[in-house]
C-alpha atoms as a PDB file:
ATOM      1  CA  UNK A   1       0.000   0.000   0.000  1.00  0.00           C
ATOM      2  CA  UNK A   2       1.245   3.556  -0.986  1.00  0.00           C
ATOM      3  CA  UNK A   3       1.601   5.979   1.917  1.00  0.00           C
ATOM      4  CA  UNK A   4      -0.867   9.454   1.382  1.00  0.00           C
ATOM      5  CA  UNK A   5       0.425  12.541   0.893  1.00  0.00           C
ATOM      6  CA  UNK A   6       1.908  14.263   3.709  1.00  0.00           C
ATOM      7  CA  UNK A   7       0.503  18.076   3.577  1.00  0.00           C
ATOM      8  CA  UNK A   8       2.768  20.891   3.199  1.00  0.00           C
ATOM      9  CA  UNK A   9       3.802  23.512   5.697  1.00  0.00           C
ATOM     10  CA  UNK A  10       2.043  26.031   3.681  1.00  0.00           C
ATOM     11  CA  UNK A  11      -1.141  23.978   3.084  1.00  0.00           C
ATOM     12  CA  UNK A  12      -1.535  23.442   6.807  1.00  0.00           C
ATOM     13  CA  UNK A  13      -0.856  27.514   7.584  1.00  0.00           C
ATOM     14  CA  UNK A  14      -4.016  27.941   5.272  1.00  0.00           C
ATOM     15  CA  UNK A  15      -5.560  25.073   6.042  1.00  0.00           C
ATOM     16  CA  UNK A  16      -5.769  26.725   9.823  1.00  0.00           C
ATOM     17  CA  UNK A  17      -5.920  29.980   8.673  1.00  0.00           C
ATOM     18  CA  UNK A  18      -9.519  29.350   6.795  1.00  0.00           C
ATOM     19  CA  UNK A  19     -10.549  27.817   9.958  1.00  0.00           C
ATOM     20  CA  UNK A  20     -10.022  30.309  12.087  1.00  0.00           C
ATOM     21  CA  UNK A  21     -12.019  32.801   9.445  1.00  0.00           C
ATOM     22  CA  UNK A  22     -14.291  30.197   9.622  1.00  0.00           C
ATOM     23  CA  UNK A  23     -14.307  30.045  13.447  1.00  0.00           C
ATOM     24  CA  UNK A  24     -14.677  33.752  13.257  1.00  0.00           C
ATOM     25  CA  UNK A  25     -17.605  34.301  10.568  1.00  0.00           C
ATOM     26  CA  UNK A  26     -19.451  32.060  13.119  1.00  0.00           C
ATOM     27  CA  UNK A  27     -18.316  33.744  16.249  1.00  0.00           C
ATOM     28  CA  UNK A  28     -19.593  37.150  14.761  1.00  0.00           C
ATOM     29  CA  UNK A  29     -23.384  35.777  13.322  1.00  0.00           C
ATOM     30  CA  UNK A  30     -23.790  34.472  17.006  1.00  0.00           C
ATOM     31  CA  UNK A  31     -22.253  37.586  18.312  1.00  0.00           C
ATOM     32  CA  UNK A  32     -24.768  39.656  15.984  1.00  0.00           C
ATOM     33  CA  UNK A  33     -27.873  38.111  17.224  1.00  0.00           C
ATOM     34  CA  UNK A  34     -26.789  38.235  21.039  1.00  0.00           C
ATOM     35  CA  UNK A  35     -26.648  41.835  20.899  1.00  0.00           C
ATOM     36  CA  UNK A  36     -22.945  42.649  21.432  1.00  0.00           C
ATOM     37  CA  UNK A  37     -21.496  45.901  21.576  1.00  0.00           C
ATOM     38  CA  UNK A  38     -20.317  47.364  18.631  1.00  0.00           C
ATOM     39  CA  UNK A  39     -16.875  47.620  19.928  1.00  0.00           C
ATOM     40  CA  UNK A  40     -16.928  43.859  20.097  1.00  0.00           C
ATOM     41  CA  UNK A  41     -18.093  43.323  16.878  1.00  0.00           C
ATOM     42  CA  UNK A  42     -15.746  45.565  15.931  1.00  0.00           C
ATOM     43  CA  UNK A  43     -13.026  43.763  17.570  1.00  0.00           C
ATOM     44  CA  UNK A  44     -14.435  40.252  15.709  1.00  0.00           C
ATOM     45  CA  UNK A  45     -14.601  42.005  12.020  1.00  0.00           C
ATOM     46  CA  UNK A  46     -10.964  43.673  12.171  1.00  0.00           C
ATOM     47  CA  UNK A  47      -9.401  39.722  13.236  1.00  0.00           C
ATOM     48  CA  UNK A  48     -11.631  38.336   9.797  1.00  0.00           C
ATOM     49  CA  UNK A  49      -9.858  40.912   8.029  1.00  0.00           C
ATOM     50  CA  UNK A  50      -6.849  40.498   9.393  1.00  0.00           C
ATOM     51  CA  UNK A  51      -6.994  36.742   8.637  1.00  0.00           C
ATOM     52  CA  UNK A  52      -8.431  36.988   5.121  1.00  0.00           C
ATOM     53  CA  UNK A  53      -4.903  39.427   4.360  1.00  0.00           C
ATOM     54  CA  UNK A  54      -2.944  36.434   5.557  1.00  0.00           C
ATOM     55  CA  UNK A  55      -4.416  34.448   3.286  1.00  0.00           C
ATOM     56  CA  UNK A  56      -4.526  36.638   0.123  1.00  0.00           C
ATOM     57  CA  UNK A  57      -0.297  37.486   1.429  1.00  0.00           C
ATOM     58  CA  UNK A  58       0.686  33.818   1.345  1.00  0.00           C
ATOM     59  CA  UNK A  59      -0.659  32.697  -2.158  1.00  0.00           C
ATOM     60  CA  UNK A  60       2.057  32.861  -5.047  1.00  0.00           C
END
């Protein structure tokens, strides 16, 4: 039997990375209908951005 493919380093860093947007897209709908400040919402949006730049930077 042939061993799978190991993933790479890099496909692992996005692999986490879209979880975490993931992670945070849900944390922010559930944040939305709870009511949150908007400093906290704030606080959620600016980390999705933040994330979705680290994934647009790392692409070749």
């Amino acid at each position: 039997m042939g061993l799978l493919p190991q993933p790479r380093l890099q496909n692992k860093f996005m692999n986490c990375v879209k979880e975490e947007i993931s992670r945070l897209e849900f944390e922010l709908s559930e944040a939305e209908n709870a009511c949150v400040s908007l400093q906290q919402l704030r606080k959620i949006k600016t980390r999705i951005k933040l994330y979705k730049g680290l994934r647009k930077s790392s692409k070749v």
